[in-house]
C-alpha atoms as a PDB file:
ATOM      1  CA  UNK A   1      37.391 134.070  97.279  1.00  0.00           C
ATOM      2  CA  UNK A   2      39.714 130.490  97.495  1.00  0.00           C
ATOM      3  CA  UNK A   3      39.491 127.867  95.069  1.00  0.00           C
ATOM      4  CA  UNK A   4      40.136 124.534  96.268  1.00  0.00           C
ATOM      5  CA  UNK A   5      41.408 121.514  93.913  1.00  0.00           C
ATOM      6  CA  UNK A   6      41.400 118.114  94.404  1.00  0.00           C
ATOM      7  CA  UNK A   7      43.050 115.474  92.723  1.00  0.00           C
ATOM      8  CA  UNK A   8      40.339 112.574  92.104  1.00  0.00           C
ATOM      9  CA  UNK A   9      40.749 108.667  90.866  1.00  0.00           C
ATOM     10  CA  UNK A  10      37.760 106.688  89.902  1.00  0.00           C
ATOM     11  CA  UNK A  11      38.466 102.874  89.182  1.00  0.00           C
ATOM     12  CA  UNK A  12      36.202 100.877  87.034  1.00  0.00           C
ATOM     13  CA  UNK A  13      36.487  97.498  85.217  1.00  0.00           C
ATOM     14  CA  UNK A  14      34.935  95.892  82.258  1.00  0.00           C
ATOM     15  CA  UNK A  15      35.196  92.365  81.264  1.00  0.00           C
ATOM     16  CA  UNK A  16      34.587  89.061  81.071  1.00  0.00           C
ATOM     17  CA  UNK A  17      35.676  87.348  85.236  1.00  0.00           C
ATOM     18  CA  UNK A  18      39.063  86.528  84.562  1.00  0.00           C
ATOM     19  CA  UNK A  19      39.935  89.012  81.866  1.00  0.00           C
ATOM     20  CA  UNK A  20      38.895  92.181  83.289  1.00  0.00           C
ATOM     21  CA  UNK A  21      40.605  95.174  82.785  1.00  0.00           C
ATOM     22  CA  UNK A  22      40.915  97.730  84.951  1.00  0.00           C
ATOM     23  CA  UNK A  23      40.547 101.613  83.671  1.00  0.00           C
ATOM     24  CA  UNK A  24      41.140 104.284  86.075  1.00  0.00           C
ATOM     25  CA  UNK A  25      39.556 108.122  85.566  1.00  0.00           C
ATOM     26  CA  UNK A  26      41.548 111.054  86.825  1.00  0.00           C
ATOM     27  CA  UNK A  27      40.158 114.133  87.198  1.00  0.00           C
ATOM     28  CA  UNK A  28      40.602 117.734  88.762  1.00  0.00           C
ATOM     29  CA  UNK A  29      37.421 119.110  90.907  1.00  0.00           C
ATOM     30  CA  UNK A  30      37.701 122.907  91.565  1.00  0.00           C
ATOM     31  CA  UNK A  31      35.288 124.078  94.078  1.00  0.00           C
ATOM     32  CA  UNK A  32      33.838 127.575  93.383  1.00  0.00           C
ATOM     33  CA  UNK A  33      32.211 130.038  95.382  1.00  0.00           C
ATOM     34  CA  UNK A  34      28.983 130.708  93.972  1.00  0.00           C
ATOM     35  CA  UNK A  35      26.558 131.853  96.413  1.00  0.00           C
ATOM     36  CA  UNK A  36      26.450 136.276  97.254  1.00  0.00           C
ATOM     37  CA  UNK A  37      28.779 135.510 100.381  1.00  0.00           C
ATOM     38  CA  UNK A  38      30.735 132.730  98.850  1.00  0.00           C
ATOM     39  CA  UNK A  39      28.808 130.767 101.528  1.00  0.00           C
ATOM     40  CA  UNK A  40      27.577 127.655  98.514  1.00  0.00           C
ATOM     41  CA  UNK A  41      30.246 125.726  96.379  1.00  0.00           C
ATOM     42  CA  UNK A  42      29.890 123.627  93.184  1.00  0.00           C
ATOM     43  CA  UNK A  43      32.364 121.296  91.529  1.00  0.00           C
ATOM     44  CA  UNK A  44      33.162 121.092  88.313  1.00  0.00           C
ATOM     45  CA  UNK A  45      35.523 118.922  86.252  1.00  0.00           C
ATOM     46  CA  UNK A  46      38.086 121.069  85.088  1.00  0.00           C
ATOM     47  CA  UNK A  47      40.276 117.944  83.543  1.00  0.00           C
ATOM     48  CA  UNK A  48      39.888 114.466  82.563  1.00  0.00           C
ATOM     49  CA  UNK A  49      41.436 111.796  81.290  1.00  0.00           C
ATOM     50  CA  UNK A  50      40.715 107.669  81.375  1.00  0.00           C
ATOM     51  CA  UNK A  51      44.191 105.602  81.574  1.00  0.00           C
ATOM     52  CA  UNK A  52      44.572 102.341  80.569  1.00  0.00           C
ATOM     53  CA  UNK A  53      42.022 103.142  77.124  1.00  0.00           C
ATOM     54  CA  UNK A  54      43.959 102.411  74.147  1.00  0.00           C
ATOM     55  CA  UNK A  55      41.965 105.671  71.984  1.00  0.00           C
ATOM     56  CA  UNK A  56      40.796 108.903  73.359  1.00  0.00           C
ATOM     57  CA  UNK A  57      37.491 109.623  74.603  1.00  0.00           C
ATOM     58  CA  UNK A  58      36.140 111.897  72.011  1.00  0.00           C
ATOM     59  CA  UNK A  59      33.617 112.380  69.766  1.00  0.00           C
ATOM     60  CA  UNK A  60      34.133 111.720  66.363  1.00  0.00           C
ATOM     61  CA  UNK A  61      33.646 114.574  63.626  1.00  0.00           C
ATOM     62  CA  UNK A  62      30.477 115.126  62.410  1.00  0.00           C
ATOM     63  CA  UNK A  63      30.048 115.292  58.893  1.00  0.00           C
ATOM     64  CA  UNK A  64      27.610 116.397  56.333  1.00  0.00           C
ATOM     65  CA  UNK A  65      25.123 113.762  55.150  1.00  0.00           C
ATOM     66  CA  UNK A  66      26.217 111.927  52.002  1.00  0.00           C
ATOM     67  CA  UNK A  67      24.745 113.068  48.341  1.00  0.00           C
ATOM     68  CA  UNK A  68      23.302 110.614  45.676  1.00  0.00           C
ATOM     69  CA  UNK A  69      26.057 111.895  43.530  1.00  0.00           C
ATOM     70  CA  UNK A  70      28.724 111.258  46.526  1.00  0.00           C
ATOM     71  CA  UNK A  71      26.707 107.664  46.965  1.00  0.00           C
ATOM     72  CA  UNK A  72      26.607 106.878  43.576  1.00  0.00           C
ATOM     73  CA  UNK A  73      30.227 107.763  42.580  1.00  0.00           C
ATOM     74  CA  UNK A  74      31.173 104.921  45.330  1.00  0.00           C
ATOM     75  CA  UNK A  75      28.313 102.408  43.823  1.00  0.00           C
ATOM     76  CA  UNK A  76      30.570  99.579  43.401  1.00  0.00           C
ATOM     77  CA  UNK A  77      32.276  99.979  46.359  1.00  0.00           C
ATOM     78  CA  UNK A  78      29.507 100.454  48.862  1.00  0.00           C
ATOM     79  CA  UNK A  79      27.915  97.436  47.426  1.00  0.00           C
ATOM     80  CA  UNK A  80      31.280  95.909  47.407  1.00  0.00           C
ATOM     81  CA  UNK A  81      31.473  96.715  51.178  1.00  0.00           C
ATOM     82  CA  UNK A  82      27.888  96.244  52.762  1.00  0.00           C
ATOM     83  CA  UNK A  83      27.702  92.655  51.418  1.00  0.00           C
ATOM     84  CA  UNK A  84      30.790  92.181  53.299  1.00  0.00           C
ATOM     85  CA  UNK A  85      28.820  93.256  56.628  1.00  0.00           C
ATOM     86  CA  UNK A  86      26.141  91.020  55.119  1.00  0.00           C
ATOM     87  CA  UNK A  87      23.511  93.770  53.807  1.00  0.00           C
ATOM     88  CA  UNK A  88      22.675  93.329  50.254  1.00  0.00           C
ATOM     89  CA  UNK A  89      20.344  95.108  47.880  1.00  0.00           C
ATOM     90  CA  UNK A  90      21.561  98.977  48.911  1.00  0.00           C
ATOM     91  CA  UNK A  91      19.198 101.708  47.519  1.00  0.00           C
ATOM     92  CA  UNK A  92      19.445 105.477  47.941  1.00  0.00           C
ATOM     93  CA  UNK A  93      17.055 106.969  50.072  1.00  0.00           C
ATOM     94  CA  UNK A  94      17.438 110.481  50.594  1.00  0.00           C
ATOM     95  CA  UNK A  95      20.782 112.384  51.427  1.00  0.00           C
ATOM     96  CA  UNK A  96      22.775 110.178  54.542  1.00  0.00           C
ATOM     97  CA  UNK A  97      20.424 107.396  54.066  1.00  0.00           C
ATOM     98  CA  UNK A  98      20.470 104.037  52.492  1.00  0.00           C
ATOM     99  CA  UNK A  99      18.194 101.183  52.494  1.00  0.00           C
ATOM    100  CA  UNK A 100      19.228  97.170  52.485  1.00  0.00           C
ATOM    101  CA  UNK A 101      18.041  93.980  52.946  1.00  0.00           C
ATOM    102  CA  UNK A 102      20.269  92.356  56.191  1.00  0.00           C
ATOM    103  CA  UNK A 103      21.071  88.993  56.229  1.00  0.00           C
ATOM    104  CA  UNK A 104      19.107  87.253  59.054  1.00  0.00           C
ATOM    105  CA  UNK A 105      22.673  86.081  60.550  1.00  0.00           C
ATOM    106  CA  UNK A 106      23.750  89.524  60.787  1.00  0.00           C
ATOM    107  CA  UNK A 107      22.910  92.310  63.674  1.00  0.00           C
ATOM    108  CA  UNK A 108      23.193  95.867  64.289  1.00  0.00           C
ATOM    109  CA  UNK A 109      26.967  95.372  64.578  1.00  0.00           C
ATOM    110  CA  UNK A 110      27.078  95.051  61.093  1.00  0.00           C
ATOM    111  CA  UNK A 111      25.063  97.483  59.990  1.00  0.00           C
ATOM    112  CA  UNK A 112      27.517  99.868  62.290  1.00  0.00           C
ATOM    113  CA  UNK A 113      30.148  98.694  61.022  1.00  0.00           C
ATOM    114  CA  UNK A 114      29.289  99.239  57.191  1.00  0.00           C
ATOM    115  CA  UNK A 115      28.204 103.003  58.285  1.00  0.00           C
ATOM    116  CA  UNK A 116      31.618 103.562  59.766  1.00  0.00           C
ATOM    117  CA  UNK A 117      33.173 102.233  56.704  1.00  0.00           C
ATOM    118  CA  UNK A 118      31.213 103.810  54.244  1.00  0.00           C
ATOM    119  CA  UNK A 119      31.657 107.421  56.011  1.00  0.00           C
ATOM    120  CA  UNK A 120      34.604 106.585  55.967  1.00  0.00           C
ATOM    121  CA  UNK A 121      34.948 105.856  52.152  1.00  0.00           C
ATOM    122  CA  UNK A 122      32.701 109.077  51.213  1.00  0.00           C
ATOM    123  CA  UNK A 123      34.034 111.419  53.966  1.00  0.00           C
ATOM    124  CA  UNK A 124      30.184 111.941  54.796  1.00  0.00           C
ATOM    125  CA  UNK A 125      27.671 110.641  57.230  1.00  0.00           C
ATOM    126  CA  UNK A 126      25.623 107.746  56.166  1.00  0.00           C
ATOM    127  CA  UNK A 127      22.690 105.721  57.689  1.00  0.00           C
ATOM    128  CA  UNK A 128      21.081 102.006  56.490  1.00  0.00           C
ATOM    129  CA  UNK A 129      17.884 101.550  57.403  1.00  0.00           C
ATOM    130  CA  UNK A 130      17.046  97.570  57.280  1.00  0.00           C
ATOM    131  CA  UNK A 131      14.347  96.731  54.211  1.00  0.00           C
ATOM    132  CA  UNK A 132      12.472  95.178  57.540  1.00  0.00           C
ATOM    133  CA  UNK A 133      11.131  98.726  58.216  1.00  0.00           C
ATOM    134  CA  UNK A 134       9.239  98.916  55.246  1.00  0.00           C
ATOM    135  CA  UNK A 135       6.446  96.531  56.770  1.00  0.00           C
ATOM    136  CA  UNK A 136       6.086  99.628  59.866  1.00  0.00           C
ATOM    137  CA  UNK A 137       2.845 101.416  59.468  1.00  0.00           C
ATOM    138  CA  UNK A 138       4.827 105.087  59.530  1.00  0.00           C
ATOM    139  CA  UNK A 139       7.563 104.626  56.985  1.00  0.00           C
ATOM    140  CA  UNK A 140       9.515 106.872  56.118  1.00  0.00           C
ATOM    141  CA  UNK A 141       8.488 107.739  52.197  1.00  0.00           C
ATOM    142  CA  UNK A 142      12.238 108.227  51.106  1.00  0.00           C
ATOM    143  CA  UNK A 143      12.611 104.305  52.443  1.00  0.00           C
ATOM    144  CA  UNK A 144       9.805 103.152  50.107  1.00  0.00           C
ATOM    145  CA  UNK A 145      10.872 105.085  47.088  1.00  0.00           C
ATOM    146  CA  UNK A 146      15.164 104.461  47.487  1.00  0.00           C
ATOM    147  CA  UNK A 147      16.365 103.741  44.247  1.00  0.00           C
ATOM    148  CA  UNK A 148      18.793 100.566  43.803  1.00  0.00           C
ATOM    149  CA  UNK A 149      22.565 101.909  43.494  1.00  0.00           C
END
């Protein structure tokens, strides 16, 4: 039973014409026998990485949805923070969720962007739904009953 590696390179660019960048993917492919006479083979990635990528392609921690009492500790703040990303009128929802009204200039960007920075301030996991989804048929009852922070 041999295993055979090869050394493989994958280029790839992203960009605008004229300010691409190129990113190159490196990986290892082992070729196993996996058939009763070693007669089949299957390749797997045993390594990887992507050069030329400022951060490391991983996923980032997942943490525990935040609590009212977590979410309204950091009142001030969060409200301090999503109007900066242009969402105003934040209510608690249910644990990890928020509701706000976004500013019809703003997009999903921002609303990304003020998760990230509020699980970031609270060290837990939270999602803003937009006020918008309160017209849906379906909603969510937590949405229509969030209480203003």
């Amino acid at each position: 039973m041999s295993m055979v590696r090869r050394r493989s390179t994958v280029q790839f660019r992203n960009g605008a014409p004229g300010k691409r960048h190129n990113y190159y993917l490196n990986f290892d492919l082992t070729d196993d026998p996996v058939g009763p006479n070693g007669s089949q083979a299957a390749a797997s990635i045993a390594t990887g990485t992507l050069e030329g990528v400022s951060q490391p392609l991983a996923e980032p921690a997942h943490l525990p949805p935040a609590s009212e009492q977590q979410v309204r500790s950091h009142a001030a703040e969060l409200v301090e923070l999503a109007a900066r990303h242009g969402i105003t009128g934040l209510a608690f929802a249910s644990p990890g969720r928020l509701r706000g009204h976004v500013a019809d200039d703003r997009d999903l960007f921002d609303i990304f962007e003020f998760q990230r920075a509020a699980a970031d301030l609270l060290g837990a996991e939270v999602t803003v739904y937009s006020d918008g989804a309160l017209r849906n048929q379906h909603v969510s009852p937590d949405l229509l009953t969030a209480t203003p922070l």
